[in-house]
N, C-alpha and C. Protein backbone atom coordinates (compact mmCIF):
# COMPACT_ATOMS: atom_id res chain seq x y z
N UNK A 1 12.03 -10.85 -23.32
CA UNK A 1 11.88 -11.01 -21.88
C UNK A 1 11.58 -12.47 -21.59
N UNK A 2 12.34 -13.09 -20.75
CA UNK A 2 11.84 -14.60 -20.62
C UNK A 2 10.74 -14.80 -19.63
N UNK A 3 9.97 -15.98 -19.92
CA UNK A 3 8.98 -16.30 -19.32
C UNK A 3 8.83 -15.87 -17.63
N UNK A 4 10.04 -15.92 -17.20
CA UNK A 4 10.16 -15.84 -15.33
C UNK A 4 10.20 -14.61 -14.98
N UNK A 5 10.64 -13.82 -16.18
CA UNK A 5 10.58 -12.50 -15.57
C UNK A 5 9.20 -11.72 -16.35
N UNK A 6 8.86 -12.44 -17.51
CA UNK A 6 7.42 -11.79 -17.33
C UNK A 6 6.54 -11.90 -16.42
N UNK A 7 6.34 -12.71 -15.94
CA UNK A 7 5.71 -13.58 -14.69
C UNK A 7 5.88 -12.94 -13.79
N UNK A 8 6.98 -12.22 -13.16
CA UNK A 8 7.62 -11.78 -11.98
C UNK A 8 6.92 -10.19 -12.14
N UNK A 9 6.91 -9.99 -13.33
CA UNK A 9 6.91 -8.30 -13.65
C UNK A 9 5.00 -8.52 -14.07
N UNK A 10 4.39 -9.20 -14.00
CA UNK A 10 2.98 -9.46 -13.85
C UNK A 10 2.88 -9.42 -12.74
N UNK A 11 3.26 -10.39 -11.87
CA UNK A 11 2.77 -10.30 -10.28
C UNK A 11 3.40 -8.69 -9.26
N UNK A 12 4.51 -8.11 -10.02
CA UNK A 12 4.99 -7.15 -9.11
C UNK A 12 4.03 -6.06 -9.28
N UNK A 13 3.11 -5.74 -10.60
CA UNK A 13 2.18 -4.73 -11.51
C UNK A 13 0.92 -5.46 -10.92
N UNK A 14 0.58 -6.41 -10.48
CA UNK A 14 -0.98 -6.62 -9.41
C UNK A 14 -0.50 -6.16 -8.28
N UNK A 15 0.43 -6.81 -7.47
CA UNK A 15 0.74 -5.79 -5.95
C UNK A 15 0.70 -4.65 -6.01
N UNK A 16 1.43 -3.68 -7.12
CA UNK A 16 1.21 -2.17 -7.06
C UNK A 16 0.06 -2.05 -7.48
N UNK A 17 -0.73 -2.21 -8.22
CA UNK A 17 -2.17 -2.20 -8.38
C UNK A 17 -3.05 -2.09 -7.08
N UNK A 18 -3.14 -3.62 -6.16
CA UNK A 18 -3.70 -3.88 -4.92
C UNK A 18 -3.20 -1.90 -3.93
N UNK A 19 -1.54 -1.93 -4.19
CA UNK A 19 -1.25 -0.65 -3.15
C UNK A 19 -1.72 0.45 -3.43
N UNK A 20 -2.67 0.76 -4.99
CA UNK A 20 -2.73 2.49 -5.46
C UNK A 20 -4.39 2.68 -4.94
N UNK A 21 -4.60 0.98 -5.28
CA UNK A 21 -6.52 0.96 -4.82
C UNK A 21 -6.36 1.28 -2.91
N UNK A 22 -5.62 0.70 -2.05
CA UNK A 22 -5.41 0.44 -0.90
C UNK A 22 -5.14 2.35 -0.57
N UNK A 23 -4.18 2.96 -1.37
CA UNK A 23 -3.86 4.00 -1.30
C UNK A 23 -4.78 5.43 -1.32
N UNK A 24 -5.86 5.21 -1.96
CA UNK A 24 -7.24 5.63 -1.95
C UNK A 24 -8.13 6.29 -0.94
N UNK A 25 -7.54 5.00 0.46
CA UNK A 25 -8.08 5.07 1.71
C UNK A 25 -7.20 5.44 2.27
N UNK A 26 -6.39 5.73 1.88
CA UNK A 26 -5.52 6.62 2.66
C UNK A 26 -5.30 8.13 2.58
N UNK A 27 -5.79 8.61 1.27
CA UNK A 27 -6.27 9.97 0.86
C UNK A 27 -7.03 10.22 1.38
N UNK A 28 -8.84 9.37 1.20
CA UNK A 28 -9.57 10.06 2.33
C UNK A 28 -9.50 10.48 3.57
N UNK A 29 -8.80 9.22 4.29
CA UNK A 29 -7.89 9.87 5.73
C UNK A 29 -7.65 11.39 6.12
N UNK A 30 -6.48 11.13 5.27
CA UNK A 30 -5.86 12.99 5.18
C UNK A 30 -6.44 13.66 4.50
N UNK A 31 -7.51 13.85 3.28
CA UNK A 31 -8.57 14.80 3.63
C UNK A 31 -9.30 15.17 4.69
N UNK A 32 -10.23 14.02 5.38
CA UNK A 32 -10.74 14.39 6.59
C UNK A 32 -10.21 15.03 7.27
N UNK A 33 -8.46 14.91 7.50
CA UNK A 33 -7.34 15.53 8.47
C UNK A 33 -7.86 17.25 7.91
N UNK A 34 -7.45 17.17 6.84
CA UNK A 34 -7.03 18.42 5.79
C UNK A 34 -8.02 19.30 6.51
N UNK A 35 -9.41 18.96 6.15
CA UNK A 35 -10.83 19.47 5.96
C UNK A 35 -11.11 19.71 7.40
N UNK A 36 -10.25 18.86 8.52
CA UNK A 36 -10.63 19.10 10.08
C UNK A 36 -10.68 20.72 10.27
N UNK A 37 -11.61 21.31 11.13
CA UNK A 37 -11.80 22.61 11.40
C UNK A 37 -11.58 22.39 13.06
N UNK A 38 -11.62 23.68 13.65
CA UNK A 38 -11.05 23.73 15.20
C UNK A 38 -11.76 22.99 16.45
N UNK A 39 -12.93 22.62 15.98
CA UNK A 39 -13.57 22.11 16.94
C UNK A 39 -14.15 20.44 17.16
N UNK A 40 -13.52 19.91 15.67
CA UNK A 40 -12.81 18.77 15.31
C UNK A 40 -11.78 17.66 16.01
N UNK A 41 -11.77 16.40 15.84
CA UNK A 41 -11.42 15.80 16.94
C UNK A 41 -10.43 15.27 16.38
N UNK A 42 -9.21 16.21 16.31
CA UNK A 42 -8.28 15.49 15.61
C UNK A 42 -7.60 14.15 15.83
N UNK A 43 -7.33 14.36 17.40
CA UNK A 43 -6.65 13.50 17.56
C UNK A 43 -7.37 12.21 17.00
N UNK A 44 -8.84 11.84 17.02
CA UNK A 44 -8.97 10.62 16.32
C UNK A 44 -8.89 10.64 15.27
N UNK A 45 -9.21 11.84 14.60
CA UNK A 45 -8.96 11.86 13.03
C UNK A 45 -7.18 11.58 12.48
N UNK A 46 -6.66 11.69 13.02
CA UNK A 46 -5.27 11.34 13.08
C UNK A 46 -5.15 10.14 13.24
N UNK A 47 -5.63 9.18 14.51
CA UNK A 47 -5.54 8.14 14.81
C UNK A 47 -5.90 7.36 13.25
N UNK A 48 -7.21 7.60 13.19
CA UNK A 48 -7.42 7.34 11.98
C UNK A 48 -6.94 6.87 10.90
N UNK A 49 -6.49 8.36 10.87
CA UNK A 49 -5.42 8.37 9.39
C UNK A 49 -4.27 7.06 9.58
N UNK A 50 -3.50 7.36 11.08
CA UNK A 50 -2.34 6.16 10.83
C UNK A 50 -2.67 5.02 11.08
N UNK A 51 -3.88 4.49 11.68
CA UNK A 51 -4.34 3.10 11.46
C UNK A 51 -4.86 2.89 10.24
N UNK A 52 -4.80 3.32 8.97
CA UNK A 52 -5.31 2.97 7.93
C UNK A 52 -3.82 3.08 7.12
N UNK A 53 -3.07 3.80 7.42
CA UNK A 53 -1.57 3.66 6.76
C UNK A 53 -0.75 2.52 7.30
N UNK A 54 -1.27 1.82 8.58
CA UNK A 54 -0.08 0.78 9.27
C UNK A 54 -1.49 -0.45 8.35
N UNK A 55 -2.80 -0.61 7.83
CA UNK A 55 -3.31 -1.81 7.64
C UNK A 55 -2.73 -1.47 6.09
N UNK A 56 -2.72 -0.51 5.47
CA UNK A 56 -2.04 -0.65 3.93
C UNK A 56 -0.54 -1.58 3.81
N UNK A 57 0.03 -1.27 5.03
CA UNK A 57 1.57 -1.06 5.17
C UNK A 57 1.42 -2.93 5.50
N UNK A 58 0.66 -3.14 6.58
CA UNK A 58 1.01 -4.16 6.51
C UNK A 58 -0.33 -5.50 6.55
N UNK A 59 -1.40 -4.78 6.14
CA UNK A 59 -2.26 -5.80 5.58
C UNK A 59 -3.03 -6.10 6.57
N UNK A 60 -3.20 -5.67 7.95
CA UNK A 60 -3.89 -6.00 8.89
C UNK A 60 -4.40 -7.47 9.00
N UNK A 61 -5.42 -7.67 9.58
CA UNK A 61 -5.41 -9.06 10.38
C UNK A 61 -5.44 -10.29 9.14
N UNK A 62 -5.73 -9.72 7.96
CA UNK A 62 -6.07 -10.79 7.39
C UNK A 62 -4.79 -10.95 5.87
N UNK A 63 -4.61 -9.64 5.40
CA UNK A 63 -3.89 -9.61 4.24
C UNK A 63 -2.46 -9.40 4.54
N UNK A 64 -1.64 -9.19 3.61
CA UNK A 64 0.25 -8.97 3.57
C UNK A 64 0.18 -7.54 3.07
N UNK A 65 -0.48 -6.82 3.00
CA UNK A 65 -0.25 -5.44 2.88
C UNK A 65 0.91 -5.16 1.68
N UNK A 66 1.83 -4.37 2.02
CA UNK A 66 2.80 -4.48 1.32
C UNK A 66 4.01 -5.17 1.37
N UNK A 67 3.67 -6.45 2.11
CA UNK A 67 4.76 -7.65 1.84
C UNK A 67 4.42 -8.23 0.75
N UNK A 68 3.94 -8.53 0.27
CA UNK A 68 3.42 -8.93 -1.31
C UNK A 68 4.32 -8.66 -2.49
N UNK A 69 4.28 -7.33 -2.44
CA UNK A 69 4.51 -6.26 -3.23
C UNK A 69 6.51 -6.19 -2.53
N UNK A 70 6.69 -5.98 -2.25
CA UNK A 70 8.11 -5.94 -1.36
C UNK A 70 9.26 -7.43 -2.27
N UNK A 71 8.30 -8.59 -1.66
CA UNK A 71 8.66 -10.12 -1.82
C UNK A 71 8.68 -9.71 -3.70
N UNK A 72 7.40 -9.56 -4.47
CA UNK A 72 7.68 -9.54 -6.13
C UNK A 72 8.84 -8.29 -6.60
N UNK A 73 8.80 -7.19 -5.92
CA UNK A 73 10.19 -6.18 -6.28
C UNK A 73 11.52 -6.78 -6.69
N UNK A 74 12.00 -7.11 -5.26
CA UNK A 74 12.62 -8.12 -4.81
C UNK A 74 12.93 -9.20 -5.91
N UNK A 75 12.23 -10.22 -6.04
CA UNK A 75 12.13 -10.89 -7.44
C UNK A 75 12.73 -10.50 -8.53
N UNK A 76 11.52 -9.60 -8.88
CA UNK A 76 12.19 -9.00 -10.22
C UNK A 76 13.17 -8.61 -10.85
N UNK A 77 13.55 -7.51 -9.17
CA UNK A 77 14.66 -6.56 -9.18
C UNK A 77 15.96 -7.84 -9.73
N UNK A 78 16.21 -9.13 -8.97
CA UNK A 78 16.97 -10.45 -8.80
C UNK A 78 17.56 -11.19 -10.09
N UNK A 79 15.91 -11.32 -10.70
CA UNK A 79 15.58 -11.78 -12.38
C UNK A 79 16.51 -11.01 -13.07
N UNK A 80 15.86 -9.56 -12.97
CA UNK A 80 16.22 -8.76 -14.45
C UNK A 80 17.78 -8.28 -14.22
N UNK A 81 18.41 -8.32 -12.97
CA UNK A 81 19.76 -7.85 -12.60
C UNK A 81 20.52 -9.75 -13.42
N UNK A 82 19.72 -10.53 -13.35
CA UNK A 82 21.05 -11.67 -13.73
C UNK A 82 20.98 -11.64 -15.02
């Protein structure tokens, strides 16, 4: 494997890393959903849930979410196809 694509296939294996930890909080979400009983407020518990799937998705105010991860695929996919 040459140096650029180990490199490439290191940084693409920390982004998916960063997305499975990120992904975590997104389970609890939809448990809470899951676990909601009738007198439960879904609709925020919902809200919830998809404001924590759009800051994974795209990193909210401060991070790249899964542009990171997208941009090293990408890469790799580029590398190991030439």
């Amino acid at each position: 494997m040459s140096d650029d694509l180990e490199a490439t296939r290191k940084e693409l294996d920390k982004e998916f890393e960063q997305f499975r930890k990120n992904l975590g909080k997104v389970y609890e979400k939809l448990e809470r959903v899951s676990q909601a009983g009738p007198t439960d407020d879904i609709y925020t518990l919902l809200n919830e849930l998809e404001d924590t799937v759009n800051k994974v998705r795209t990193g909210g105010m401060i991070g790249s979410g899964l542009k990171g991860h997208r941009e090293a695929r990408e890469k790799y996919v580029k590398l190991r196809g030439a």
